[in-house]
N, C-alpha and C. Protein backbone atom coordinates (compact mmCIF):
# COMPACT_ATOMS: atom_id res chain seq x y z
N UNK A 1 81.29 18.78 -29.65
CA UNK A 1 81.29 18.36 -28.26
C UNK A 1 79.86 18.10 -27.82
N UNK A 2 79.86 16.81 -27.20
CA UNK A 2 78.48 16.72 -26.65
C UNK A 2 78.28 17.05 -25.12
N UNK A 3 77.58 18.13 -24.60
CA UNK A 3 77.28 18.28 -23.51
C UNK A 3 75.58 18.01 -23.01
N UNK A 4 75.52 17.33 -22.10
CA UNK A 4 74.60 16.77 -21.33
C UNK A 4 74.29 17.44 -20.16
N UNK A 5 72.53 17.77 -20.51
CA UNK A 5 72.48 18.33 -18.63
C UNK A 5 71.97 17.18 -17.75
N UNK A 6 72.72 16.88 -16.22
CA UNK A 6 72.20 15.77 -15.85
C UNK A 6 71.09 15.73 -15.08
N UNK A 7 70.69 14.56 -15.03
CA UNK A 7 69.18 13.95 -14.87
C UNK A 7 68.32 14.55 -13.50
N UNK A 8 67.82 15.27 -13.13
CA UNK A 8 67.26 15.43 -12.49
C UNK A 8 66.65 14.24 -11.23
N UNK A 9 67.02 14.89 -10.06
CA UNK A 9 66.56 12.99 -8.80
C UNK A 9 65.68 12.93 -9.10
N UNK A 10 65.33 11.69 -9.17
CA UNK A 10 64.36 11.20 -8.91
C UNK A 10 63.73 11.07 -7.28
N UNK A 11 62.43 11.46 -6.59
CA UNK A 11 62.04 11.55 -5.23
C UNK A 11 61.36 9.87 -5.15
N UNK A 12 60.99 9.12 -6.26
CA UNK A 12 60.56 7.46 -5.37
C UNK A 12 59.18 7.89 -5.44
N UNK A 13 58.60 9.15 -5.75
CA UNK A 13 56.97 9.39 -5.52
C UNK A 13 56.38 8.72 -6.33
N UNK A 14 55.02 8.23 -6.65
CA UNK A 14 54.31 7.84 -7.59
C UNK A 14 53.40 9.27 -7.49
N UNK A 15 53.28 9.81 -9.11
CA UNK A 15 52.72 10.85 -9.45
C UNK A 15 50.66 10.46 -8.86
N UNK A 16 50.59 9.29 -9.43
CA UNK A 16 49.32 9.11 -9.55
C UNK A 16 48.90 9.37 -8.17
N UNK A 17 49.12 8.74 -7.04
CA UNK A 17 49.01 8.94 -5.82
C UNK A 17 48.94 9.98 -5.76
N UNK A 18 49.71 11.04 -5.77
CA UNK A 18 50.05 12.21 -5.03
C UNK A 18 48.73 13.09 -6.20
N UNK A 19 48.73 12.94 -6.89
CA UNK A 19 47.57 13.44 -7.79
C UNK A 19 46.04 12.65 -7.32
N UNK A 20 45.74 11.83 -6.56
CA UNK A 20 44.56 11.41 -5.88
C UNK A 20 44.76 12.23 -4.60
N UNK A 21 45.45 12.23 -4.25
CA UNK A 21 45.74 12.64 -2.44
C UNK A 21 45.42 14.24 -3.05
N UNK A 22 46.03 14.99 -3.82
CA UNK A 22 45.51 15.87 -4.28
C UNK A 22 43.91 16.53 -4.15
N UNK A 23 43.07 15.77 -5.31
CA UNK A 23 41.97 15.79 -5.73
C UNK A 23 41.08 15.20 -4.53
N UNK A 24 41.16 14.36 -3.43
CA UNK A 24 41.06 14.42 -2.60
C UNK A 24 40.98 15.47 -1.17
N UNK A 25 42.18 15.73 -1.31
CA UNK A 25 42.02 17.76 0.02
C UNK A 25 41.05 18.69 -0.59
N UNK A 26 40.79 18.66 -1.99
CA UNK A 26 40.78 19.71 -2.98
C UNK A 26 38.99 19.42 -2.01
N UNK A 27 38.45 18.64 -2.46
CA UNK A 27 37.22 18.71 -1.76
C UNK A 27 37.35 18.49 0.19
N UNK A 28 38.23 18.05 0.15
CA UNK A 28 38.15 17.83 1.97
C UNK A 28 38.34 19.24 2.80
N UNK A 29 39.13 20.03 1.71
CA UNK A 29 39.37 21.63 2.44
C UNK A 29 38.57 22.78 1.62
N UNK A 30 37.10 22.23 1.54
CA UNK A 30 36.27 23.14 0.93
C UNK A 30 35.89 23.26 -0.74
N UNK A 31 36.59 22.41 -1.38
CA UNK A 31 36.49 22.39 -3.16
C UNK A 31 35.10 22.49 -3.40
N UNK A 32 34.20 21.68 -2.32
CA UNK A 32 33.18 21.79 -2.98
C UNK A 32 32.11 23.42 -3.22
N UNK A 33 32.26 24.33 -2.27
CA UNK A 33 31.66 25.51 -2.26
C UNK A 33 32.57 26.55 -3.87
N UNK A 34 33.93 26.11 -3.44
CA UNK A 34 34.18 26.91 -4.72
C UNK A 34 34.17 25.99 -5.99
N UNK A 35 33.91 24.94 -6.59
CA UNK A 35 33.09 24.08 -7.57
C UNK A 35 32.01 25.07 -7.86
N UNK A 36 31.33 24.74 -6.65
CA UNK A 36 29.63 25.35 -7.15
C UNK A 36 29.73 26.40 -7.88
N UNK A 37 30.37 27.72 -7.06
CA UNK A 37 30.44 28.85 -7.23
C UNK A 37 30.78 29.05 -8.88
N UNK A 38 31.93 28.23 -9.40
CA UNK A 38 31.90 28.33 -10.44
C UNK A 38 31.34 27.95 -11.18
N UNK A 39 30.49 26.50 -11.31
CA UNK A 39 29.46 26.00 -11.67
C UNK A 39 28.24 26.88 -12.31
N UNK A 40 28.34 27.70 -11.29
CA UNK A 40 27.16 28.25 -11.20
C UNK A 40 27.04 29.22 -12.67
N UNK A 41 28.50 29.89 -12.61
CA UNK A 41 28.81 30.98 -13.82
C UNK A 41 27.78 30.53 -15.10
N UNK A 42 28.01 29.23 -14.96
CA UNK A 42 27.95 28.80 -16.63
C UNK A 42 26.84 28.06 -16.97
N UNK A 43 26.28 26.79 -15.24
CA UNK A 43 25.39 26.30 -15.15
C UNK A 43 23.95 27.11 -14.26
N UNK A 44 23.05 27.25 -14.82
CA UNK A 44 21.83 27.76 -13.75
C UNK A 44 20.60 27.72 -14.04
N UNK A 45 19.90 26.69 -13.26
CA UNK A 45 19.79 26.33 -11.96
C UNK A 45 20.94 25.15 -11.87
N UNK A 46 21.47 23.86 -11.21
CA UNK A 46 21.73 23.30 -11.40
C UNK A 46 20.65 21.83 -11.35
N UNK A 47 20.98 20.84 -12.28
CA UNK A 47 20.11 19.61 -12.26
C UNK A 47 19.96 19.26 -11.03
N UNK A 48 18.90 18.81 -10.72
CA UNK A 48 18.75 18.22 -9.06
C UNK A 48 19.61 16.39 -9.31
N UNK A 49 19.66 15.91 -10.03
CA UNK A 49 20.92 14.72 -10.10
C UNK A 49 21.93 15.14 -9.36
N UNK A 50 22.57 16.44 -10.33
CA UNK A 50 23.76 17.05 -9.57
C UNK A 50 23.67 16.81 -8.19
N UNK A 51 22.86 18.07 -8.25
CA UNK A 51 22.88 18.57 -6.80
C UNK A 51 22.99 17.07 -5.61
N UNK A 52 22.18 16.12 -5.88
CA UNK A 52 22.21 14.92 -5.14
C UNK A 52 23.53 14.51 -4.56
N UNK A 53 24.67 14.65 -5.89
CA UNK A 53 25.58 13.76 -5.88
C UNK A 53 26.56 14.83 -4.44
N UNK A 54 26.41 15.99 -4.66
CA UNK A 54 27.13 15.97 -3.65
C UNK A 54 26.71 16.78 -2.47
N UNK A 55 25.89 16.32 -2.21
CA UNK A 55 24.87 16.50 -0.81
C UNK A 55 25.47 15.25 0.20
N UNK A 56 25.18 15.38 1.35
CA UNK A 56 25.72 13.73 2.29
C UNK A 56 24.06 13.06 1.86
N UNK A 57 23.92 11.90 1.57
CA UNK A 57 22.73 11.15 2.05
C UNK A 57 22.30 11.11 3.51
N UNK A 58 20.93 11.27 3.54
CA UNK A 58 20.03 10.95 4.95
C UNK A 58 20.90 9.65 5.16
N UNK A 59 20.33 8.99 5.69
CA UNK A 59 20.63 7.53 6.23
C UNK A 59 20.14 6.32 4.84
N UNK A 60 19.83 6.48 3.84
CA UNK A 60 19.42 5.37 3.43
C UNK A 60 20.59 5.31 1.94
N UNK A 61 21.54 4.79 2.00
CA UNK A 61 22.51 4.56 0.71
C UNK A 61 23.23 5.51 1.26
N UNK A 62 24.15 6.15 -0.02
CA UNK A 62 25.04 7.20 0.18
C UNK A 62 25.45 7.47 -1.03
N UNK A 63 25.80 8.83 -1.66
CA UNK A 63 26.05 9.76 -2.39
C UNK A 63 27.76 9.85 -2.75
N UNK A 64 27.96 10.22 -3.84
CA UNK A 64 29.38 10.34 -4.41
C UNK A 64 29.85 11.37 -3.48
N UNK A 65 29.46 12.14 -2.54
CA UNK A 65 30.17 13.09 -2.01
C UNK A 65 30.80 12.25 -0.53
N UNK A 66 29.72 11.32 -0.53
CA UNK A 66 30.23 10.46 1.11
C UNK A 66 31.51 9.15 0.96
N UNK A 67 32.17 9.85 -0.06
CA UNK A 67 33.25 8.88 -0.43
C UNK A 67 34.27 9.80 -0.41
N UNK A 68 34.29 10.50 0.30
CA UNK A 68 35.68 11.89 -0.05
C UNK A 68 36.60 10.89 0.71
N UNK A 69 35.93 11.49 2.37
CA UNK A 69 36.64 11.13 3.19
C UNK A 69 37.05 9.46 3.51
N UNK A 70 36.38 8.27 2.90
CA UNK A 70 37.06 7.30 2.78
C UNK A 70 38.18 6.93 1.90
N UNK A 71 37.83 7.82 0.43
CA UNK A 71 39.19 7.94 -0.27
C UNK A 71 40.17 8.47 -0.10
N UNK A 72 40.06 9.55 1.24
CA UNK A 72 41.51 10.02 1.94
C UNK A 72 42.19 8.84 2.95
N UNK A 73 41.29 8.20 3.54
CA UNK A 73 42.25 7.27 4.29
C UNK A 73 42.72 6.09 3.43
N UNK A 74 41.77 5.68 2.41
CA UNK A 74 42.57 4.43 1.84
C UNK A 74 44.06 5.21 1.01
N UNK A 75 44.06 6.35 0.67
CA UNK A 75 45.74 7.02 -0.07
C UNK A 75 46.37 7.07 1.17
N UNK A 76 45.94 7.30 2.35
CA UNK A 76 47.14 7.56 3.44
C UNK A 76 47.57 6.02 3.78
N UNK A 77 46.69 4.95 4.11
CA UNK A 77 46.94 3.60 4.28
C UNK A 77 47.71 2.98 2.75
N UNK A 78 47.38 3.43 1.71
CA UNK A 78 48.33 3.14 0.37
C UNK A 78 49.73 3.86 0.57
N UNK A 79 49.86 5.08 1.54
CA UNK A 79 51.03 5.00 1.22
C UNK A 79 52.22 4.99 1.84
N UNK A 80 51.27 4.73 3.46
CA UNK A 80 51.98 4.85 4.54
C UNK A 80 53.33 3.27 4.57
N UNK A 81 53.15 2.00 3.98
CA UNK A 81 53.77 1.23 3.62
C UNK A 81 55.15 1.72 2.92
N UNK A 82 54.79 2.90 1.99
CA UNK A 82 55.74 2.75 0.90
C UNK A 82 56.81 4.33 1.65
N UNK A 83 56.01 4.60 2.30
CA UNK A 83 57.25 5.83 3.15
C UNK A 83 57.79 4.91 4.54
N UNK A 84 57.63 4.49 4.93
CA UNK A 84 57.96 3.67 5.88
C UNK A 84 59.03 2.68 5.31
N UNK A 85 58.83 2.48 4.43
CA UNK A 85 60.02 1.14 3.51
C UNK A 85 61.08 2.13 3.23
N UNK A 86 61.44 3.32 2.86
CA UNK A 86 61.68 4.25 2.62
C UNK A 86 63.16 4.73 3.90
N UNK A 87 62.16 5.09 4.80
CA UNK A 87 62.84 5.35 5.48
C UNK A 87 63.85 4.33 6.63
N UNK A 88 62.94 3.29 6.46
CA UNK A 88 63.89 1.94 7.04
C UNK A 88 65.35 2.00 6.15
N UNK A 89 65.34 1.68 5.39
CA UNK A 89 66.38 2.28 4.24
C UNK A 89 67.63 3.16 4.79
């Protein structure tokens, strides 16, 4: 006898998204102090490169850290389309 367990729903999410939107809060609700902290265990002093990258820049350019918060609104504007189609539905 063949028995089958069935398929688990599918929710319509795209993993990748929800894994940026993720990695995203992760620094927007503090990731970066506990990063360091662990950083620190293993790395010490840290390279001043590092350190640059996620400092805010003065006014002249800008730093990998001053892209958090624009990469949170472009995932909410990516996905606000696709929950909205969703729920028209």
């Amino acid at each position: 006898m063949h028995s089958s367990t069935p398929a688990a729903p599918t929710t319509g999410r795209i993993a990748a998204i929800d894994a940026l939107r993720g990695f995203d809060m992760f620094w927007i609700a503090g990731g970066r102090e506990a990063f360091l902290a662990i950083l620190a265990i293993f790395v010490s002093p840290l390279p001043d490169w590092f350190k640059a990258q996620i400092e805010h820049a003065r006014w002249e350019g800008f730093t990998a850290w001053d892209l958090i918060m624009p990469l949170f609104l472009f995932v909410v504007g990516l996905v606000m389309p696709l929950a909205f189609a969703r729920r028209i539905e």
